[in-house]
PDB file of N, CA and C in Angstrom:
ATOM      1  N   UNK A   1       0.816  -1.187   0.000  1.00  0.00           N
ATOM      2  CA  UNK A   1       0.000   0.000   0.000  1.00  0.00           C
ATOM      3  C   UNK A   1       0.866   1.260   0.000  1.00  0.00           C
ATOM      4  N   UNK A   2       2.063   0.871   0.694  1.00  0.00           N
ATOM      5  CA  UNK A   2       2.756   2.307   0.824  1.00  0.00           C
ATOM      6  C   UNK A   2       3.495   2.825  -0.576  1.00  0.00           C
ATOM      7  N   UNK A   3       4.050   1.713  -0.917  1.00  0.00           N
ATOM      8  CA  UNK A   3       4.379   1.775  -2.140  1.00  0.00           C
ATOM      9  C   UNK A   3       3.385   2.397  -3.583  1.00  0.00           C
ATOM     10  N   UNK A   4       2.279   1.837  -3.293  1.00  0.00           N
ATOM     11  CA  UNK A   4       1.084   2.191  -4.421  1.00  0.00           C
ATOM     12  C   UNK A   4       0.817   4.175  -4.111  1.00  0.00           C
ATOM     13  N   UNK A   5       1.084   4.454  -3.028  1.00  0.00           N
ATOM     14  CA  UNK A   5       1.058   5.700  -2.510  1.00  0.00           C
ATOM     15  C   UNK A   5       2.160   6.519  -2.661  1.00  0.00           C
ATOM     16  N   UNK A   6       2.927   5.930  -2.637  1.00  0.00           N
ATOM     17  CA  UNK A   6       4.393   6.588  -3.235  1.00  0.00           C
ATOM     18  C   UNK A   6       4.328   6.985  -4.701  1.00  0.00           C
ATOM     19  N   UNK A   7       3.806   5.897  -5.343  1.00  0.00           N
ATOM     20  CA  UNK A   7       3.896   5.886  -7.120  1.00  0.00           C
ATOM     21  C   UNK A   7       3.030   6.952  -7.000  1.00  0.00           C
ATOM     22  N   UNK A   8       1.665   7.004  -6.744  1.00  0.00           N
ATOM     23  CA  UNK A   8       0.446   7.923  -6.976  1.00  0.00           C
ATOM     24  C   UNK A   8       1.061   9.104  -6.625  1.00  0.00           C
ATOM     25  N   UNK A   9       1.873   9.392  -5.700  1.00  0.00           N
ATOM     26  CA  UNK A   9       2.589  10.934  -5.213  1.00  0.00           C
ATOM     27  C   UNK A   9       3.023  11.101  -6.618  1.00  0.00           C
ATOM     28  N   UNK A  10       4.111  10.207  -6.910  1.00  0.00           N
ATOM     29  CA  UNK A  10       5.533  10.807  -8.034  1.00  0.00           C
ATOM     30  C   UNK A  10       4.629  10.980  -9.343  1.00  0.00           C
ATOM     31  N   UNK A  11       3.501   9.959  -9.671  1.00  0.00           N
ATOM     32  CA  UNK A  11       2.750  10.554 -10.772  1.00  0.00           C
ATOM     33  C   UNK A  11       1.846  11.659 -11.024  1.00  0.00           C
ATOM     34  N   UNK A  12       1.183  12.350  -9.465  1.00  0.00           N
ATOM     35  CA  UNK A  12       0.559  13.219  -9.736  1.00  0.00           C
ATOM     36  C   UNK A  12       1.389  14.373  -9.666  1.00  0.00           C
ATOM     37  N   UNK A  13       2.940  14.487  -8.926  1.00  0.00           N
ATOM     38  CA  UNK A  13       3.985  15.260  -9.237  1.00  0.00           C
ATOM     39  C   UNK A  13       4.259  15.788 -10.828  1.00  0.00           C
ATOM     40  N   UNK A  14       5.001  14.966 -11.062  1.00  0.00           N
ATOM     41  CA  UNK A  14       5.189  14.656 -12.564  1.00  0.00           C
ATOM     42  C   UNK A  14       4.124  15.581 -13.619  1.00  0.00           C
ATOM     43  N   UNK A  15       2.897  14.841 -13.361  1.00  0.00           N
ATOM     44  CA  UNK A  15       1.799  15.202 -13.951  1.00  0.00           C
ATOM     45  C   UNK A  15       1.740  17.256 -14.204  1.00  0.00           C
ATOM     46  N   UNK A  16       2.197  17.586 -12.548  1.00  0.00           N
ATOM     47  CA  UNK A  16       1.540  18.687 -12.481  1.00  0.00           C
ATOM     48  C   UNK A  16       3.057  19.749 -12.637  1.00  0.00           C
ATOM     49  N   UNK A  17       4.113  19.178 -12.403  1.00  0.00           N
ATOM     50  CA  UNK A  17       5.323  19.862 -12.434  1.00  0.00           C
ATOM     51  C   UNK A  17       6.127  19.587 -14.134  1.00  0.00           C
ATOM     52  N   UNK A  18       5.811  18.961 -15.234  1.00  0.00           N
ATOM     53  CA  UNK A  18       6.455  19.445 -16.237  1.00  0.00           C
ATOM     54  C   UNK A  18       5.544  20.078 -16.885  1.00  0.00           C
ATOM     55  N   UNK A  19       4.339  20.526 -17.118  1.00  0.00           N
ATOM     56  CA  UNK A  19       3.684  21.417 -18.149  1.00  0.00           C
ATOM     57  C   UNK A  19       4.274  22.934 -17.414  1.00  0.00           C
ATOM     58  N   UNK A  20       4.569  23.021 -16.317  1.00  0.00           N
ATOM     59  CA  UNK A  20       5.176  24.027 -15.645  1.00  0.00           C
ATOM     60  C   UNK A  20       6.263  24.609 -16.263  1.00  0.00           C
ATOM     61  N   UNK A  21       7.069  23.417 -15.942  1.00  0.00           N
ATOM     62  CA  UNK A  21       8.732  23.580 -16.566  1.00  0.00           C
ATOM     63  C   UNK A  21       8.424  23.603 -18.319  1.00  0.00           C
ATOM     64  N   UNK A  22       7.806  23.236 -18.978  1.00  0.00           N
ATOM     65  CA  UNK A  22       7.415  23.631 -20.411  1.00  0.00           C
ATOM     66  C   UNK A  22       6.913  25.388 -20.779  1.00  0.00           C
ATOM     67  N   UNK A  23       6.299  25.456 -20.011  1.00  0.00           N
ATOM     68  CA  UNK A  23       6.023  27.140 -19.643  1.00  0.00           C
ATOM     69  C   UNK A  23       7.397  27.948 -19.799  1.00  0.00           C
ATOM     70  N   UNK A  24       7.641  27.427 -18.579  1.00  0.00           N
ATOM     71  CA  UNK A  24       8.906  28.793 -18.032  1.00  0.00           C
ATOM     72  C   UNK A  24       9.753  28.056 -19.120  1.00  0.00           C
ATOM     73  N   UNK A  25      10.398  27.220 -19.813  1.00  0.00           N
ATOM     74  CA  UNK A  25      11.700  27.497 -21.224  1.00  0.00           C
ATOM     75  C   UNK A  25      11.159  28.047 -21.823  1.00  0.00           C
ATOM     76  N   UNK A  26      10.127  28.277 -22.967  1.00  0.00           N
ATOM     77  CA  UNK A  26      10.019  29.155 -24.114  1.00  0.00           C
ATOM     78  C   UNK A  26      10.305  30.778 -23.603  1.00  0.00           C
ATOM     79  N   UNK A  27       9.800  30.879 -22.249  1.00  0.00           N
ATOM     80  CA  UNK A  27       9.913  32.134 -21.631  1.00  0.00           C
ATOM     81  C   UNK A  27      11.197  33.199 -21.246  1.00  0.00           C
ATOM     82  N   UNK A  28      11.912  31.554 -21.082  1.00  0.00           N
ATOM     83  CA  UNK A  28      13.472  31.973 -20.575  1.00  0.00           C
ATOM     84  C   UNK A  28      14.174  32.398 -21.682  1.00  0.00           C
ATOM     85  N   UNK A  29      13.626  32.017 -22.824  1.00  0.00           N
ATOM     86  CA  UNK A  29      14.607  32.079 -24.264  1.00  0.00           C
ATOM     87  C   UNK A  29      13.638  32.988 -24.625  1.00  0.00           C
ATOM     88  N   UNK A  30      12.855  33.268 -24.742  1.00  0.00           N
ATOM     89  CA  UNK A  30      12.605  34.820 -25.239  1.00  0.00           C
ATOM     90  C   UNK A  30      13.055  36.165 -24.783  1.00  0.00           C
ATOM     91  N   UNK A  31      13.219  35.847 -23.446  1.00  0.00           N
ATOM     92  CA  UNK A  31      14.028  36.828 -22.666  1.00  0.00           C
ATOM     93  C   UNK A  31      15.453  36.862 -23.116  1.00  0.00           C
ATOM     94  N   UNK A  32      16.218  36.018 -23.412  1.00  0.00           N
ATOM     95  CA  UNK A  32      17.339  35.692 -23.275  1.00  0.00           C
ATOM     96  C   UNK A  32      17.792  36.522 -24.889  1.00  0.00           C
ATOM     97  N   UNK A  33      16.892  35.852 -25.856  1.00  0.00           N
ATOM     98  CA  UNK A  33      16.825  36.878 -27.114  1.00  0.00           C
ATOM     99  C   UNK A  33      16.703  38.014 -27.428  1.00  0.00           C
ATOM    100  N   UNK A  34      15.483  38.470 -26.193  1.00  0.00           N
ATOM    101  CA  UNK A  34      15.583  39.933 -26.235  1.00  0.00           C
ATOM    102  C   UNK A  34      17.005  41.119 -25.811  1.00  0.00           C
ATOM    103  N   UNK A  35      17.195  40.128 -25.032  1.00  0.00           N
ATOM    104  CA  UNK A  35      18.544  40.562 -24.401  1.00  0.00           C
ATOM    105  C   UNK A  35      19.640  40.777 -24.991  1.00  0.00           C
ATOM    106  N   UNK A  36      19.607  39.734 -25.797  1.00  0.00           N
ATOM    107  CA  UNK A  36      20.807  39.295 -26.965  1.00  0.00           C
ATOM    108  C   UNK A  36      20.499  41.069 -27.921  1.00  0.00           C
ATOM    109  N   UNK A  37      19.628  40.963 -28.506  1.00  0.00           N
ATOM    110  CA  UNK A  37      19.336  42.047 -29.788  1.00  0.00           C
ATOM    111  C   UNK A  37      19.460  43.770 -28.768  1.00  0.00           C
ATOM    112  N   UNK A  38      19.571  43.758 -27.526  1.00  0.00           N
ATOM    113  CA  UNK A  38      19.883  45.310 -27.206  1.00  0.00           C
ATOM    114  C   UNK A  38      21.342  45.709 -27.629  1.00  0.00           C
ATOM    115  N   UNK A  39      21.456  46.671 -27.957  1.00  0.00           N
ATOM    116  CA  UNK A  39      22.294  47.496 -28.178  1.00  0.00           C
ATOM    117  C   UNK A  39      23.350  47.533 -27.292  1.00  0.00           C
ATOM    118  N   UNK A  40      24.732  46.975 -27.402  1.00  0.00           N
ATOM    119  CA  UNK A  40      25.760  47.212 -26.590  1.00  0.00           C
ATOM    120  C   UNK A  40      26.382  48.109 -25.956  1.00  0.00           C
ATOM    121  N   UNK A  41      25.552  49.344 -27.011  1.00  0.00           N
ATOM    122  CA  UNK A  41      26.394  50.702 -26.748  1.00  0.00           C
ATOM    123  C   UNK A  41      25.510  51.552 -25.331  1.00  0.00           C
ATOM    124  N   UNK A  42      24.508  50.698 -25.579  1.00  0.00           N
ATOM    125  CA  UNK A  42      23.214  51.785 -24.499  1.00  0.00           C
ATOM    126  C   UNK A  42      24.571  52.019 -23.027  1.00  0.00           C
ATOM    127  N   UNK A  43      23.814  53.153 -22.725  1.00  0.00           N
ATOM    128  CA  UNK A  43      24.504  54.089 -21.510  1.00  0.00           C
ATOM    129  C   UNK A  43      23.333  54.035 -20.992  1.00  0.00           C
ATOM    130  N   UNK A  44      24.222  53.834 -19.488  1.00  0.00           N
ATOM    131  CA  UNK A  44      23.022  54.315 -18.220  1.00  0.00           C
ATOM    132  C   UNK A  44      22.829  55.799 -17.934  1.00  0.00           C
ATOM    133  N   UNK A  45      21.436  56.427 -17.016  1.00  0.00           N
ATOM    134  CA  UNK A  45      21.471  57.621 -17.259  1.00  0.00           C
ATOM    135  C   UNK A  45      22.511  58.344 -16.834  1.00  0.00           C
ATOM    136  N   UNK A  46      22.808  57.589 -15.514  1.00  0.00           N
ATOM    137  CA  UNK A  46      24.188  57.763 -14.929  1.00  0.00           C
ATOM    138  C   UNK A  46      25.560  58.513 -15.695  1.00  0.00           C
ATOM    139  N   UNK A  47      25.782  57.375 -16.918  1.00  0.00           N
ATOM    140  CA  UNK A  47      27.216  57.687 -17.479  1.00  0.00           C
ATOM    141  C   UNK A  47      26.305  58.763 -18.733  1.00  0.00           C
ATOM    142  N   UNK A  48      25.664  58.964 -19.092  1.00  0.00           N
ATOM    143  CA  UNK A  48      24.821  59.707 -19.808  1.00  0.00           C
ATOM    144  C   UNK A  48      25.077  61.280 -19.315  1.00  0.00           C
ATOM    145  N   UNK A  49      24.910  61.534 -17.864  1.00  0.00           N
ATOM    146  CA  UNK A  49      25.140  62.836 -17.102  1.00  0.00           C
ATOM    147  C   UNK A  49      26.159  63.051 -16.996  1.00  0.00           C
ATOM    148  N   UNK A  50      26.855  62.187 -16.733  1.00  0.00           N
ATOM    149  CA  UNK A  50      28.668  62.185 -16.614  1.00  0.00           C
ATOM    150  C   UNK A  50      29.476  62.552 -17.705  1.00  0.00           C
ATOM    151  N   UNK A  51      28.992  62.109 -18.889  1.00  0.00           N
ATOM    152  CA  UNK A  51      29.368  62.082 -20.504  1.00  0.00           C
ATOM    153  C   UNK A  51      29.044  64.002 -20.658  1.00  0.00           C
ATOM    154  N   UNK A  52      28.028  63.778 -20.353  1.00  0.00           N
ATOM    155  CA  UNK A  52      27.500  65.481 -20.956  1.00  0.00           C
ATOM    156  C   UNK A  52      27.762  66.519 -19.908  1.00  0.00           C
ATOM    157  N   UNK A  53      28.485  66.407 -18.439  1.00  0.00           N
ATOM    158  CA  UNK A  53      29.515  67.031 -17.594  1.00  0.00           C
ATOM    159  C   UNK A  53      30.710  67.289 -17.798  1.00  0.00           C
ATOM    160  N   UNK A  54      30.815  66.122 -18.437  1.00  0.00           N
ATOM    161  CA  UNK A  54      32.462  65.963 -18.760  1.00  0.00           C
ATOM    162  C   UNK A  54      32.533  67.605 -19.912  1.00  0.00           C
ATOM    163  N   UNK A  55      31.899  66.965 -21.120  1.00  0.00           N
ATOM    164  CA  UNK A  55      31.728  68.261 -22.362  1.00  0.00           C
ATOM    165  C   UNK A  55      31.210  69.789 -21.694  1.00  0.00           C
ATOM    166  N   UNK A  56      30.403  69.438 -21.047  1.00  0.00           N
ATOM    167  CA  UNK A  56      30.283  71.250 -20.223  1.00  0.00           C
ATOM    168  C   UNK A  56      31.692  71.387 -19.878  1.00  0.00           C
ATOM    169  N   UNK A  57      31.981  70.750 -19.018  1.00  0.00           N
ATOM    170  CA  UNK A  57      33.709  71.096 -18.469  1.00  0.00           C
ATOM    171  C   UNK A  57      34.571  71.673 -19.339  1.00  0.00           C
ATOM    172  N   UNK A  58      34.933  71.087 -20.735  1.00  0.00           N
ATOM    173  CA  UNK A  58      35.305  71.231 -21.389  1.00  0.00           C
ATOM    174  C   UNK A  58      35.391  72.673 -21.874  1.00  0.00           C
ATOM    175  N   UNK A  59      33.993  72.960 -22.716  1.00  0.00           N
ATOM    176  CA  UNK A  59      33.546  74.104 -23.261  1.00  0.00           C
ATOM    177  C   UNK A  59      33.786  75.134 -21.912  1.00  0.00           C
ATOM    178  N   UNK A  60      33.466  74.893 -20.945  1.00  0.00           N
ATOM    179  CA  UNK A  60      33.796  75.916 -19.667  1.00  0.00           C
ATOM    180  C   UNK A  60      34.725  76.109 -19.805  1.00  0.00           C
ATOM    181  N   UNK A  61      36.044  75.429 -19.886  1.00  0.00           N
ATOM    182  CA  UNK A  61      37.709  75.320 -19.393  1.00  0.00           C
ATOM    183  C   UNK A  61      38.378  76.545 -21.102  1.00  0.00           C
ATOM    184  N   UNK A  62      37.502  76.394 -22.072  1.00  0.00           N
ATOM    185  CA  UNK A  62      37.813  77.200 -23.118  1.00  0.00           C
ATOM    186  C   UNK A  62      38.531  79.063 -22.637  1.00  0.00           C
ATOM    187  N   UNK A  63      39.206  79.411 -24.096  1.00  0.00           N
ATOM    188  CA  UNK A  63      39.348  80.919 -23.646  1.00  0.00           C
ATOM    189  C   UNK A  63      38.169  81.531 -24.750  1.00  0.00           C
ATOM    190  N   UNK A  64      37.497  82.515 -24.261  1.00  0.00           N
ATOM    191  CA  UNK A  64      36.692  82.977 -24.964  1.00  0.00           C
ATOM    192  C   UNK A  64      37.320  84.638 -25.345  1.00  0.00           C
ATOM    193  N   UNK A  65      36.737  85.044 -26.377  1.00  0.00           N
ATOM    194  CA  UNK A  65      36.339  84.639 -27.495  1.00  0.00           C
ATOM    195  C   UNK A  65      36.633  83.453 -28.056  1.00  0.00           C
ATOM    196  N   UNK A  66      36.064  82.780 -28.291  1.00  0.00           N
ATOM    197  CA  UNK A  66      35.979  81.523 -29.334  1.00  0.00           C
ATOM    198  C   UNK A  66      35.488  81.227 -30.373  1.00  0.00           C
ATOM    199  N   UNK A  67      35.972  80.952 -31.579  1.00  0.00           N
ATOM    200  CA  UNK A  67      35.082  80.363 -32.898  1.00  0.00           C
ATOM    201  C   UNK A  67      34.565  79.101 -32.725  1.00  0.00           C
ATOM    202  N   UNK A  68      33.524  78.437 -33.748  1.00  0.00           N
ATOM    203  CA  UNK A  68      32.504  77.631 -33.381  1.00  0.00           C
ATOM    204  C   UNK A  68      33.672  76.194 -33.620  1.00  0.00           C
ATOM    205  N   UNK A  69      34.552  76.805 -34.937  1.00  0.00           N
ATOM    206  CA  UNK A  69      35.564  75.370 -34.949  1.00  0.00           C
ATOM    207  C   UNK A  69      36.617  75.334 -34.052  1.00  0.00           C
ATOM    208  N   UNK A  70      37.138  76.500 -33.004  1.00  0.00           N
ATOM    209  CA  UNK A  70      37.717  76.269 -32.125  1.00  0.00           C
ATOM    210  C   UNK A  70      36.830  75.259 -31.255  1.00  0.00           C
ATOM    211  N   UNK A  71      36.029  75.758 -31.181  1.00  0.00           N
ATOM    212  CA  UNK A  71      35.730  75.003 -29.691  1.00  0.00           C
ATOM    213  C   UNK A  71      34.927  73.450 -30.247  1.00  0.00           C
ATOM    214  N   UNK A  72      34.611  73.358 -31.494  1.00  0.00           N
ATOM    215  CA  UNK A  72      34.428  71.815 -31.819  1.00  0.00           C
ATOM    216  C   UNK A  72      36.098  71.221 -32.016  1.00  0.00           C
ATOM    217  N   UNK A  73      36.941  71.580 -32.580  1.00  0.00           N
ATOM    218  CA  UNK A  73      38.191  71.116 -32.033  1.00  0.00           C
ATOM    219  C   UNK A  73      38.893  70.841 -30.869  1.00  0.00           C
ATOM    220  N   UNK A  74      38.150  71.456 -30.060  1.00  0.00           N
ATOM    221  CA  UNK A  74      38.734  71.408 -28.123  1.00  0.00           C
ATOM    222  C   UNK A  74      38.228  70.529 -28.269  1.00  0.00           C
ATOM    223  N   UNK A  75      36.960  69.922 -27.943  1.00  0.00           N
ATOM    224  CA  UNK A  75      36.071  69.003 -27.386  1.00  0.00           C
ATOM    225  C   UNK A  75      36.914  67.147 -27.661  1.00  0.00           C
ATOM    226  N   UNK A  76      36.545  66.673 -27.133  1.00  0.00           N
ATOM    227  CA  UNK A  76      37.376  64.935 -26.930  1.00  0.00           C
ATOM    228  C   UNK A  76      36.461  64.521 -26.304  1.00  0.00           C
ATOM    229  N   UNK A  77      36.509  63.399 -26.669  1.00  0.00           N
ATOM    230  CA  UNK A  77      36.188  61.898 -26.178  1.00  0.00           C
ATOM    231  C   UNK A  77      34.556  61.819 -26.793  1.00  0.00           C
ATOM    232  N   UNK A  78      33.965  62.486 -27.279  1.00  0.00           N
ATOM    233  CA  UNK A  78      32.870  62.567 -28.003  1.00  0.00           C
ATOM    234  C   UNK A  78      32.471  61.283 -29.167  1.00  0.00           C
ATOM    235  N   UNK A  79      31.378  60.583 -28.597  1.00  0.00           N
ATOM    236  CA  UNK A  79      31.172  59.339 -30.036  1.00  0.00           C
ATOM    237  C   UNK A  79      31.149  59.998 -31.343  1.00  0.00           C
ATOM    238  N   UNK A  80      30.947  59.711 -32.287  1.00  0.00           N
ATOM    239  CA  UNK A  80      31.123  60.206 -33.388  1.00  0.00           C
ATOM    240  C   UNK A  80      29.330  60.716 -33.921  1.00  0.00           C
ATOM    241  N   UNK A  81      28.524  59.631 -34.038  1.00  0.00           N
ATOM    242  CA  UNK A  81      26.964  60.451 -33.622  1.00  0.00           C
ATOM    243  C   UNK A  81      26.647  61.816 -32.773  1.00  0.00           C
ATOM    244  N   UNK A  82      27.348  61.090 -31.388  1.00  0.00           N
ATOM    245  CA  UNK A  82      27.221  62.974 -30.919  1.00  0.00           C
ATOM    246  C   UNK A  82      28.303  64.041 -31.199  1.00  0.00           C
ATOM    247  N   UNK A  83      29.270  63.664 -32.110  1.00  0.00           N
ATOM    248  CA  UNK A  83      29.919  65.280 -32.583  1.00  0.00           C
ATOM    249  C   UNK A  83      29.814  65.571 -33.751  1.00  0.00           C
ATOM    250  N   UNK A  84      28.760  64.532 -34.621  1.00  0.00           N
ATOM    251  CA  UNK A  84      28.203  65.663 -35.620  1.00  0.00           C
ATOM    252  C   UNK A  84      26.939  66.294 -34.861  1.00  0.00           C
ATOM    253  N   UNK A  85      26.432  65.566 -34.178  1.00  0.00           N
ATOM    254  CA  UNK A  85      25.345  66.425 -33.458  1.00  0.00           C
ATOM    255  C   UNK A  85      25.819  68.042 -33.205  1.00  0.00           C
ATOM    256  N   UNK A  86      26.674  67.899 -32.611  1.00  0.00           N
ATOM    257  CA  UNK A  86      27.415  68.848 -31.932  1.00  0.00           C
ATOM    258  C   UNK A  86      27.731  70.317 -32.697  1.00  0.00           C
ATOM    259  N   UNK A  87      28.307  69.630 -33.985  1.00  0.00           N
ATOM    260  CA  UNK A  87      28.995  70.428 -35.099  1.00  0.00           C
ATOM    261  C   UNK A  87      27.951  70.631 -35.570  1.00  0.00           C
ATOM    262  N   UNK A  88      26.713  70.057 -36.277  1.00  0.00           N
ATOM    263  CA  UNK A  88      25.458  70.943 -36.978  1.00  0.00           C
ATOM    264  C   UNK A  88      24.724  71.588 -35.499  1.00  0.00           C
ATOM    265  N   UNK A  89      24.611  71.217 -34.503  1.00  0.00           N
ATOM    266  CA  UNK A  89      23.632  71.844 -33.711  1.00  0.00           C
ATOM    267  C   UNK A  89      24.452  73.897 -33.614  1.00  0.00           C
ATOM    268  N   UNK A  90      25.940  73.676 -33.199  1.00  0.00           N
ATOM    269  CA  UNK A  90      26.374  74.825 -32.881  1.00  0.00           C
ATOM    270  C   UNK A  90      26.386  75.574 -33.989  1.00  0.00           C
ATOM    271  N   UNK A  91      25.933  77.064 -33.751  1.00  0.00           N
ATOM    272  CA  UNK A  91      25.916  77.889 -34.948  1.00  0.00           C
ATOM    273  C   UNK A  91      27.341  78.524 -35.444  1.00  0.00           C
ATOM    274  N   UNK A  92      27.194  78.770 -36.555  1.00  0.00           N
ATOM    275  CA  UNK A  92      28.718  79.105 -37.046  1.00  0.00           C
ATOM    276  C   UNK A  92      29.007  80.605 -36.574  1.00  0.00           C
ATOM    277  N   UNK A  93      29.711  80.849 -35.399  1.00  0.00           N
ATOM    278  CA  UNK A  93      29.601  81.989 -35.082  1.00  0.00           C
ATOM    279  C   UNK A  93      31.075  82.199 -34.004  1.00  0.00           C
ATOM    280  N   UNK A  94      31.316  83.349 -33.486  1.00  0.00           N
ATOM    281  CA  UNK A  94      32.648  83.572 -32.404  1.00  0.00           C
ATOM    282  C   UNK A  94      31.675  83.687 -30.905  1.00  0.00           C
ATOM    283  N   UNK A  95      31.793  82.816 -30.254  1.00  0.00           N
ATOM    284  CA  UNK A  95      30.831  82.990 -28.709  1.00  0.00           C
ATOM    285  C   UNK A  95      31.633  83.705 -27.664  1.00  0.00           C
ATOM    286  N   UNK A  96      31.251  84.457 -27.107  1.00  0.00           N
ATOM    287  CA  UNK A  96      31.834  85.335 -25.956  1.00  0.00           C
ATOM    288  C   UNK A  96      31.873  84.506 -24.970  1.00  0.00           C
ATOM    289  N   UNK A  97      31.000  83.258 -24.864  1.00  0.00           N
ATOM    290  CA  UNK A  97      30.966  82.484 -23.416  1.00  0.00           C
ATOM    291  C   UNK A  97      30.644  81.438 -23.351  1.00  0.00           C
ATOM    292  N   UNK A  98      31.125  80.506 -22.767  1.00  0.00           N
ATOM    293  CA  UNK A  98      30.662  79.379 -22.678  1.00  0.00           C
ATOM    294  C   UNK A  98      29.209  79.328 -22.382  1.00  0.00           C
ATOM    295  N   UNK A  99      28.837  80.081 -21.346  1.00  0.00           N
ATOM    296  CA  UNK A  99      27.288  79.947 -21.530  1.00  0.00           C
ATOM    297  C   UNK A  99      26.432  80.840 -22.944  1.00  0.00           C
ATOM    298  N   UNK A 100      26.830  81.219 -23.768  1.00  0.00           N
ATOM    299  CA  UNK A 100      26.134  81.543 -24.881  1.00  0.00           C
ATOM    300  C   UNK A 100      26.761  80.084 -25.396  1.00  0.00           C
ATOM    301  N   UNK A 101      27.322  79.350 -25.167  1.00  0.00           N
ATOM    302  CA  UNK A 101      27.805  77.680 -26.173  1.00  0.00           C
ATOM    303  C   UNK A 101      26.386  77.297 -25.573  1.00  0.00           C
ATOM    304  N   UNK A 102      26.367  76.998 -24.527  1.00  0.00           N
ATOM    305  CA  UNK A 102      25.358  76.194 -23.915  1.00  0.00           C
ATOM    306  C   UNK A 102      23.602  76.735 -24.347  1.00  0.00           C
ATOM    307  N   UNK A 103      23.957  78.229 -24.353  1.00  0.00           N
ATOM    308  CA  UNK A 103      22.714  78.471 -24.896  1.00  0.00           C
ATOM    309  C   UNK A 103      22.000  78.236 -26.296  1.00  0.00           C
ATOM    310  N   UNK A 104      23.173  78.226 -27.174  1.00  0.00           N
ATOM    311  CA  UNK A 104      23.519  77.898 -28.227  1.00  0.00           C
ATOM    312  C   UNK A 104      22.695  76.674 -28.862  1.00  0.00           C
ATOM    313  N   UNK A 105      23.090  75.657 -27.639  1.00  0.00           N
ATOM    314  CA  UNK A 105      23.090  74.362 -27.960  1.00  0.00           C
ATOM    315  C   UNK A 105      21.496  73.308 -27.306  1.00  0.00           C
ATOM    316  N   UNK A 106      20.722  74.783 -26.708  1.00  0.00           N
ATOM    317  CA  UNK A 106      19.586  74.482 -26.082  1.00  0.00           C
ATOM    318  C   UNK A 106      19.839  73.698 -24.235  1.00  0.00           C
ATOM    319  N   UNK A 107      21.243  74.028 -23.979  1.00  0.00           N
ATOM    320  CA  UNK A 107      21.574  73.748 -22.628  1.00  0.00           C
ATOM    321  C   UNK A 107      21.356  74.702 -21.502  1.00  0.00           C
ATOM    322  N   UNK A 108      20.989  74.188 -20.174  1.00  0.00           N
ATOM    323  CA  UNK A 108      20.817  75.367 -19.247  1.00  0.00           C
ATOM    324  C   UNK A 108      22.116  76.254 -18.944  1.00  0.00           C
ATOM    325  N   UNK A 109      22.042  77.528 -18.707  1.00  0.00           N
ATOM    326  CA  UNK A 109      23.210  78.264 -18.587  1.00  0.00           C
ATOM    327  C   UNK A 109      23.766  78.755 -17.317  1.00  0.00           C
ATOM    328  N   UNK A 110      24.326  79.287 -16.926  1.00  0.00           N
ATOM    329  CA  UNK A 110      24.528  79.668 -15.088  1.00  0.00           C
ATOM    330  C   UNK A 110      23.549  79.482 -14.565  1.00  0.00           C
ATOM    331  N   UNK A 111      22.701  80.083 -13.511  1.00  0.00           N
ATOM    332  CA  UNK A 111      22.003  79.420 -12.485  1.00  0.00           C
ATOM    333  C   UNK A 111      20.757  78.444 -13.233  1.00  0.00           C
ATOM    334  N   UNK A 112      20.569  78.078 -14.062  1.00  0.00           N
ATOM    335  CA  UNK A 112      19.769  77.578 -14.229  1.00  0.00           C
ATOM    336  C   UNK A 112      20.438  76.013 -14.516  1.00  0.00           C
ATOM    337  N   UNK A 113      21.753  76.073 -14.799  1.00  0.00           N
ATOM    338  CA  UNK A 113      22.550  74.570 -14.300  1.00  0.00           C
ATOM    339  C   UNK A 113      22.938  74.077 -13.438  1.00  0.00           C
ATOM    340  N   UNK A 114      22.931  75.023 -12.215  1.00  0.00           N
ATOM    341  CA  UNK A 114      23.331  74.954 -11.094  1.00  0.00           C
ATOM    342  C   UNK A 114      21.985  73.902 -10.313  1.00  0.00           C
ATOM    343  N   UNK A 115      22.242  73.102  -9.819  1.00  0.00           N
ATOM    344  CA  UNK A 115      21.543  72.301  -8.899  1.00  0.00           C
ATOM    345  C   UNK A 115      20.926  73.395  -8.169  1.00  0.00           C
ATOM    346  N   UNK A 116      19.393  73.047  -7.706  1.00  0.00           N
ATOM    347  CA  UNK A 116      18.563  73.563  -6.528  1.00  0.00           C
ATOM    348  C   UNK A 116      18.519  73.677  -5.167  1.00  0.00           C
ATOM    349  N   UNK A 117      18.969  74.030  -4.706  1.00  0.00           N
ATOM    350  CA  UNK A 117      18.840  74.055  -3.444  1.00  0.00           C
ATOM    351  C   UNK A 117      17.634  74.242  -2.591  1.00  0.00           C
ATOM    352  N   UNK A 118      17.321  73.232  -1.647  1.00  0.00           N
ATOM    353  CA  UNK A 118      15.871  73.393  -0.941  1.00  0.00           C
ATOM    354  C   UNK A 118      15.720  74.534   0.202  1.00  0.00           C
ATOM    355  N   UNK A 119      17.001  74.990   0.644  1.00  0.00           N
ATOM    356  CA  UNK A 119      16.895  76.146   1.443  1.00  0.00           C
ATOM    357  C   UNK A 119      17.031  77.555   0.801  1.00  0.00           C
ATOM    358  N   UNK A 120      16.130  78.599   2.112  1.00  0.00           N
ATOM    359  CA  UNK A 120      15.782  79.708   1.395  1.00  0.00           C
ATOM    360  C   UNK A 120      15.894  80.599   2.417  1.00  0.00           C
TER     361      UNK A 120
END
């Protein structure tokens, strides 16, 4: 009897635990594909803020007056997508300031780049 009770366990196991495990693989490999096809290059927002700090720095650290190909010649470490961005976005012109670059370029300029402060 104990035995006949044992089998009846492992078969209604069985029964109810591989249509389960049939589920979750097709699932695991669709994920796994999706994963596969993202983009290697994606940036977190993180290095995203850091990337576009770094280039304020930059354009800040300039001597102004500046021409528009001076200061696309300063600039480094820029992917190649974002420095043609860069080069058609900036107008062809001599900027008195880094914040006319930034304004330039639809970026916030002195206090309005400056972090907020909650006290008043």
């Amino acid at each position: 009897m104990k035995k006949t009770m044992i089998g009846w366990t492992m078969t209604l196991a069985l029964a109810l635990g591989v249509p389960m495990f049939a589920a979750v693989a097709p699932a695991m490999a669709k994920g796994t594909k999706a994963a596969d096809k993202a983009p290697s290059g994606d940036m977190s927002e993180a290095d995203k803020v850091k990337e576009h700090n770094k280039l304020r720095g930059q354009i800040a650290k300039m001597k102004y007056p500046a021409a528009k190909a001076d200061i696309v010649s300063h600039v480094k470490g820029m992917k190649a997508d974002d420095k043609k961005w860069f080069t058609e976005t900036l107008p062809d012109k001599t900027f008195s300031s880094a914040d006319e670059v930034f304004q330039a370029l639809g970026w916030p300029t002195g206090e309005e780049a400056a972090p907020s402060g909650g006290a008043k």
